[in-house]
N, C-alpha and C. Protein backbone atom coordinates (compact mmCIF):
# COMPACT_ATOMS: atom_id res chain seq x y z
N UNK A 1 -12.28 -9.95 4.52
CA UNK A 1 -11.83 -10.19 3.17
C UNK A 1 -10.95 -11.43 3.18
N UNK A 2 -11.39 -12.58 2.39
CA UNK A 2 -10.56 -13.63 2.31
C UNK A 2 -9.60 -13.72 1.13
N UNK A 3 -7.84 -14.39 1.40
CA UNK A 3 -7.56 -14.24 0.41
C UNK A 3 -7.97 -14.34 -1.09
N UNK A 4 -7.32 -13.91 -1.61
CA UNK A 4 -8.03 -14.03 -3.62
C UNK A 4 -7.08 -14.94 -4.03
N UNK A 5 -5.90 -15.48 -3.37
CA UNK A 5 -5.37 -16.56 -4.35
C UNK A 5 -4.47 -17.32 -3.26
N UNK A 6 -4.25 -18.38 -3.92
CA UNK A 6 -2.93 -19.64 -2.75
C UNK A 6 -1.88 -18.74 -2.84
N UNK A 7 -1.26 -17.76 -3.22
CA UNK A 7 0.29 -17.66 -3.41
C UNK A 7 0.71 -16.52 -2.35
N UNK A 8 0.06 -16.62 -0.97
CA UNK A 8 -0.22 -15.74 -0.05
C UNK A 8 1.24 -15.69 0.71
N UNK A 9 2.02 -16.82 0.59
CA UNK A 9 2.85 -17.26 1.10
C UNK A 9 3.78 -17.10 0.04
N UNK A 10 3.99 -16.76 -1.32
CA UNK A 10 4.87 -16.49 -2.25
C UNK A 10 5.52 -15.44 -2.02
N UNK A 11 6.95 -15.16 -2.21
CA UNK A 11 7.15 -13.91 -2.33
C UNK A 11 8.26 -13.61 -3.59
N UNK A 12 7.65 -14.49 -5.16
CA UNK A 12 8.60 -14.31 -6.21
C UNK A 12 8.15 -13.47 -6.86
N UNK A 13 9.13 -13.47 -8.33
CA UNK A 13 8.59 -12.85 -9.08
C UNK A 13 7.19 -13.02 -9.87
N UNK A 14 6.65 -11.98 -10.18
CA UNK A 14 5.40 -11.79 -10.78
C UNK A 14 5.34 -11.63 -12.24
N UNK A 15 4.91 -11.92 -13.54
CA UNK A 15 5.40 -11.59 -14.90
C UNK A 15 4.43 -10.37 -15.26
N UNK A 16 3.43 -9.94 -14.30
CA UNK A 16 2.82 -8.51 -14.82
C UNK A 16 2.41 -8.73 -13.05
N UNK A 17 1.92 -6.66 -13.40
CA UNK A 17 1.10 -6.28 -12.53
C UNK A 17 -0.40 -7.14 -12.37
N UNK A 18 -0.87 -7.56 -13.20
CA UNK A 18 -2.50 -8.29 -13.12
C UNK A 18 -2.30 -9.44 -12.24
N UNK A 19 -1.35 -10.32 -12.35
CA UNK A 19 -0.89 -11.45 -11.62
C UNK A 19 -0.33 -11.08 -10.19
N UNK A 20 0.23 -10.07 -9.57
CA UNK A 20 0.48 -9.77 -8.87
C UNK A 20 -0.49 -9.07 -7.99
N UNK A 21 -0.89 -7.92 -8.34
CA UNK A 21 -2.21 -7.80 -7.39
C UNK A 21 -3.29 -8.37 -6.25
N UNK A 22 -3.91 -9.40 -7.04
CA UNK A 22 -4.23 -10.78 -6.41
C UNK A 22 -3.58 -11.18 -4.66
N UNK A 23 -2.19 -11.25 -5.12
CA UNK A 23 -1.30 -11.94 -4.45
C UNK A 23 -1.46 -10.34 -3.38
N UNK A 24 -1.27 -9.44 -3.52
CA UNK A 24 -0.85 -7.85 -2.49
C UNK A 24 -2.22 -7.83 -1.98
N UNK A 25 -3.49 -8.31 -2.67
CA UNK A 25 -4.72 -8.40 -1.75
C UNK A 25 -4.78 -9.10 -0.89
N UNK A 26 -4.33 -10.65 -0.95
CA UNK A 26 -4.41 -11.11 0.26
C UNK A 26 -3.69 -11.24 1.30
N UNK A 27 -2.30 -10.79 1.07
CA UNK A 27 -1.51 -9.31 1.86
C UNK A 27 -2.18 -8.12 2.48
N UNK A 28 -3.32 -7.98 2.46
CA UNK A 28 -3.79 -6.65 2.69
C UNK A 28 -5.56 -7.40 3.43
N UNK A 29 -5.46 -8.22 3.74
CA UNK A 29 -6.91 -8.82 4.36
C UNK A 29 -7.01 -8.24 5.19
N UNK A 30 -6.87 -8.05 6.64
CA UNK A 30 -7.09 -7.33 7.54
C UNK A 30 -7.38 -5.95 7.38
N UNK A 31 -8.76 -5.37 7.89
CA UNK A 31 -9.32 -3.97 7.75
C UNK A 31 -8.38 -2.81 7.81
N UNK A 32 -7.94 -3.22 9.42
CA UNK A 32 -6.94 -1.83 10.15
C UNK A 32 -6.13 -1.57 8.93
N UNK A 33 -5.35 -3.43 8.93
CA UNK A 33 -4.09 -2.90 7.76
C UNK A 33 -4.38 -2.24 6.55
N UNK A 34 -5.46 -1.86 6.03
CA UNK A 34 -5.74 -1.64 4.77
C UNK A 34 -6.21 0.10 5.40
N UNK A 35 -7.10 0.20 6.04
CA UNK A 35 -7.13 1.60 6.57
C UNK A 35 -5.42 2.36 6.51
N UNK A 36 -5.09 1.75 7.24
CA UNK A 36 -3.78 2.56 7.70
C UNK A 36 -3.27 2.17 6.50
N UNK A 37 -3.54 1.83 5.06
CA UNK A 37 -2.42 2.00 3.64
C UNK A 37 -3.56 3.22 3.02
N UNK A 38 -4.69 3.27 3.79
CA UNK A 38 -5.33 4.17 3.00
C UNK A 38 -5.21 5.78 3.41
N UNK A 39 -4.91 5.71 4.94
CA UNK A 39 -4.09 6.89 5.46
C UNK A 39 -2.92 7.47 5.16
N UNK A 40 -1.72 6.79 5.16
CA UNK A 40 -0.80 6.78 4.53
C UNK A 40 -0.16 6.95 2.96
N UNK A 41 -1.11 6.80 2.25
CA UNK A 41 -1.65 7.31 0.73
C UNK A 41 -1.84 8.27 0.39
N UNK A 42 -3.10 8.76 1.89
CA UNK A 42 -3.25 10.06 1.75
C UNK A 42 -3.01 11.07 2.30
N UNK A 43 -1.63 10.74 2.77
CA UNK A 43 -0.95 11.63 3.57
C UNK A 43 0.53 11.68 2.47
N UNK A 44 0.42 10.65 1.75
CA UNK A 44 1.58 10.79 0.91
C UNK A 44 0.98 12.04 -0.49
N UNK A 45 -0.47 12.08 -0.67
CA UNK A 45 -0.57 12.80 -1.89
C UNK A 45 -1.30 14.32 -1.31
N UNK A 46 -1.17 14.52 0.24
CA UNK A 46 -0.98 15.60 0.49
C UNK A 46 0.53 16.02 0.91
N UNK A 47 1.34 15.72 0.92
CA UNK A 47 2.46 15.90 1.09
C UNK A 47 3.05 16.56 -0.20
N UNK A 48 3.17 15.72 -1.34
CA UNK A 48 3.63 15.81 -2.57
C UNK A 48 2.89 16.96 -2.94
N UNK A 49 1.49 17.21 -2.90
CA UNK A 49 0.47 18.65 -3.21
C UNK A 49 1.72 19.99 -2.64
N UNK A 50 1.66 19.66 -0.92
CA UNK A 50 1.86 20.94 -0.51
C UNK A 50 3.53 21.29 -0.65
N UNK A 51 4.23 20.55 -1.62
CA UNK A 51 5.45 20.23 -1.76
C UNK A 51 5.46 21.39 -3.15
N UNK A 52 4.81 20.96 -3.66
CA UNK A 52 4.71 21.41 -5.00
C UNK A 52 3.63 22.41 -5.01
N UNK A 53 2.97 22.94 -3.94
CA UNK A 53 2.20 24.37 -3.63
C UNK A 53 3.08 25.30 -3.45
N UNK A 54 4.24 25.02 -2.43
CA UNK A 54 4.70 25.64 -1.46
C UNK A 54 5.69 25.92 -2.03
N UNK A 55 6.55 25.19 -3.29
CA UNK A 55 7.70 25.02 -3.99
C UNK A 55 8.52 24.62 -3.24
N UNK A 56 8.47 23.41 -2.23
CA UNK A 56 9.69 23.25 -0.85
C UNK A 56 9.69 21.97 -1.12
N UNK A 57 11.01 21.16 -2.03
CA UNK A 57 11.18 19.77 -2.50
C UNK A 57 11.77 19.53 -1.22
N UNK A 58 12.20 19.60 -0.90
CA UNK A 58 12.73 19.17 0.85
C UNK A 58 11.78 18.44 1.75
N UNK A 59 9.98 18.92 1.19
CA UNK A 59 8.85 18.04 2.01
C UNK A 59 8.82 16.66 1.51
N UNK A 60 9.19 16.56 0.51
CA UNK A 60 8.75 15.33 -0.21
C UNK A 60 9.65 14.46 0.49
N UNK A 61 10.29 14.63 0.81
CA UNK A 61 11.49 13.80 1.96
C UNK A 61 10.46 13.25 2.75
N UNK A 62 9.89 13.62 3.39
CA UNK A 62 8.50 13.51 4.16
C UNK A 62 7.51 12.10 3.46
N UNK A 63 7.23 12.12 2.37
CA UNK A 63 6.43 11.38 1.65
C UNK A 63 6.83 9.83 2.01
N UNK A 64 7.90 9.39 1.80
CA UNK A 64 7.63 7.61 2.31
C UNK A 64 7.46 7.55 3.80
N UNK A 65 7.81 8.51 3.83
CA UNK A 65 7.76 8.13 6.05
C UNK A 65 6.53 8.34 6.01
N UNK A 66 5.43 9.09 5.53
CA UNK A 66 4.17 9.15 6.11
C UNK A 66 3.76 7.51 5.34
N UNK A 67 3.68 7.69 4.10
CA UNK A 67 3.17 6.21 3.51
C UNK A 67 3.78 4.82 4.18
N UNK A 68 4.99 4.87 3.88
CA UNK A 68 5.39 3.40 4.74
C UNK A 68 5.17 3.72 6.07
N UNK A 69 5.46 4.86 6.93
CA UNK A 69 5.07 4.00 8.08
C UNK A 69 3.97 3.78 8.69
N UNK A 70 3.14 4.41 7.75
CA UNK A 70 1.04 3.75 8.57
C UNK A 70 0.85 2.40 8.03
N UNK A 71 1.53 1.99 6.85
CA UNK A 71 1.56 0.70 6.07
C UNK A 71 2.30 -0.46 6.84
N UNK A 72 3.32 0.16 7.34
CA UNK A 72 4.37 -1.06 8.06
C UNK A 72 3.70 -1.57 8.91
N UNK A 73 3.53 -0.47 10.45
CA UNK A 73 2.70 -0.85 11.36
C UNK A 73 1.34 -1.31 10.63
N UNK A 74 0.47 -1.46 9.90
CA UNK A 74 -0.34 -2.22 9.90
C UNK A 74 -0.08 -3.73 9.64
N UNK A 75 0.96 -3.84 8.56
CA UNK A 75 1.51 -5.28 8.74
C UNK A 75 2.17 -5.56 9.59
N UNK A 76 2.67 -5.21 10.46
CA UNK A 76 3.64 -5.90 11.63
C UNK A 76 2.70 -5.91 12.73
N UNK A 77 1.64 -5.28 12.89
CA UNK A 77 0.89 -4.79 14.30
C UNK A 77 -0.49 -5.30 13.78
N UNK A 78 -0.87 -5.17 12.35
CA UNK A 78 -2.62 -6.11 12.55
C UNK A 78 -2.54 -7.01 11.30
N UNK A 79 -1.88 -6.80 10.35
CA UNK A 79 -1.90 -8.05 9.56
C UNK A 79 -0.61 -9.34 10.24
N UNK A 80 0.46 -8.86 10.57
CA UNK A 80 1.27 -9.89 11.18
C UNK A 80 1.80 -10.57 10.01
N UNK A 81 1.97 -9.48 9.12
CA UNK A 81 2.66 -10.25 7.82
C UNK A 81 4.32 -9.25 7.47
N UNK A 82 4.76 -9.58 6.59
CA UNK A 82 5.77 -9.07 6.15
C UNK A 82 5.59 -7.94 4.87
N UNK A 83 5.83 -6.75 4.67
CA UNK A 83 4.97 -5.85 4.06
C UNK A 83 5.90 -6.67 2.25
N UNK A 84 5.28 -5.95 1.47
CA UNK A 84 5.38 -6.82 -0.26
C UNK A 84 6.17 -5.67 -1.05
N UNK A 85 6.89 -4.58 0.47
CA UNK A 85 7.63 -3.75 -0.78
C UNK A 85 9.37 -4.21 -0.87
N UNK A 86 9.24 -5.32 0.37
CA UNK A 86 10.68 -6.08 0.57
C UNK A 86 10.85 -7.16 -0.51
N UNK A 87 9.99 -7.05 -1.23
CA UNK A 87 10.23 -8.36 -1.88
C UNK A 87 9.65 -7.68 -3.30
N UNK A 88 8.95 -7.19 -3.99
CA UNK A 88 8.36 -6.48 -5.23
C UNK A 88 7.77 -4.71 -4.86
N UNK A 89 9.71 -4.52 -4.73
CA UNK A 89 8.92 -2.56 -4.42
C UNK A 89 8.22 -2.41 -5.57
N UNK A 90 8.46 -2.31 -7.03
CA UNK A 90 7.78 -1.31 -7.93
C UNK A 90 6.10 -1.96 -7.86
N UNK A 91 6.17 -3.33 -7.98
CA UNK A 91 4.52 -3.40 -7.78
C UNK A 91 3.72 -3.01 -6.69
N UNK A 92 4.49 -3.23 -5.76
CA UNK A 92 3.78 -2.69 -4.39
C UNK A 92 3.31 -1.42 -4.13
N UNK A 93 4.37 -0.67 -4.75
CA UNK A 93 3.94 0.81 -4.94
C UNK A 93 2.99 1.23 -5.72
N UNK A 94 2.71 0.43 -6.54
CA UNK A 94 2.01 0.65 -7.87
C UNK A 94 0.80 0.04 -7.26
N UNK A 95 0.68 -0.81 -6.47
CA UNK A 95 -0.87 -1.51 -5.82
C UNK A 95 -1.17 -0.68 -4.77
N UNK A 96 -0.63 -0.07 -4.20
CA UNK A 96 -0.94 0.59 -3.23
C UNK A 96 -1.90 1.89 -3.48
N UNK A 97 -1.39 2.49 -4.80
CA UNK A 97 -2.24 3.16 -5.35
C UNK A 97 -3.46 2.54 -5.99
N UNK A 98 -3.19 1.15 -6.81
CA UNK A 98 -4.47 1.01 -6.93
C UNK A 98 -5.80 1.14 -5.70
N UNK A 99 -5.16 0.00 -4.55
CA UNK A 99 -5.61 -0.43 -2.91
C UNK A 99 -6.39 1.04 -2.85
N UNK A 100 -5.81 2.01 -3.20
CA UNK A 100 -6.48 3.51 -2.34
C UNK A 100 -7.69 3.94 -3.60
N UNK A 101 -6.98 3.53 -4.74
CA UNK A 101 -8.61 3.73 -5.18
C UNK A 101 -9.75 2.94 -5.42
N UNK A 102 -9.26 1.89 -5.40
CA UNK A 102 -10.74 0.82 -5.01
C UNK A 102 -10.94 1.16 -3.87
N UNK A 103 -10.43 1.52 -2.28
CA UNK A 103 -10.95 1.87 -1.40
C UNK A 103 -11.97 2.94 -1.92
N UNK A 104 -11.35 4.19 -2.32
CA UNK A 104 -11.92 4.95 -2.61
C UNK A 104 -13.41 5.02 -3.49
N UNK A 105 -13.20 4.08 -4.43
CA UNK A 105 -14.16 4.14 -5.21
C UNK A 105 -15.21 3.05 -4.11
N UNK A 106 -15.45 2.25 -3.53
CA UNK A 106 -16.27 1.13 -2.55
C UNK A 106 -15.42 -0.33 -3.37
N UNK A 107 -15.07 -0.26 -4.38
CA UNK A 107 -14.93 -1.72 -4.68
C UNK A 107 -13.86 -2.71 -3.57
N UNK A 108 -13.18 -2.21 -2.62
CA UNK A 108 -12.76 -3.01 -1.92
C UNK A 108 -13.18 -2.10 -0.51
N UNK A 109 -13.90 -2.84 0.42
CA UNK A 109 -14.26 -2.03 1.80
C UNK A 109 -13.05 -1.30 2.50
N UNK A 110 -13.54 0.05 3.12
CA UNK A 110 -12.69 0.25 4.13
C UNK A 110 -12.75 -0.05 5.49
């Protein structure tokens, strides 16, 4: 996957989510790294499930450590980038979910 835009190297502000995206895809080029945000996704929305099965808010404590850390190590260990929640947490979070369902759906490969 080649980047989708020059601003790969940006790390400002964004004036919407649509403009920003773009920019968290080509953040996210490398396969592994994108696997391991797609693991980590879904280890975050089984977490939150069995949180709220189980009635034990204490798991959800649990929830960014599974998501950020399959996400980190993929940027520090196969993308070799700096992850995009240091610099735009709420979009990042918010793409990350998109990232898992275009995985999900085929529109972006896993």
């Amino acid at each position: 996957m080649r980047p989708l835009t020059d601003r790969s190297v940006s790390h400002g502000r964004y004036a919407s989510f649509a403009e920003f995206y773009p920019y968290y895809l080509s953040e996210h080029s490398n396969r592994t790294c994108r696997r391991l945000h797609f693991v980590g996704t879904t280890l975050v929305l089984i977490v939150v499930a069995a949180a709220l099965v189980a009635r034990t808010p204490w798991l959800l404590l649990l929830a960014p450590v599974a998501g950020y850390g399959f996400a980190w190590v993929g940027h520090f260990v196969f993308e070799k980038n700096r992850p995009a929640t240091f610099s735009n947490p709420f979009y990042s979070l918010a793409a990350d979910f998109v990232l898992f369902r275009d995985i999900l759906t085929g529109r972006i490969p896993f």
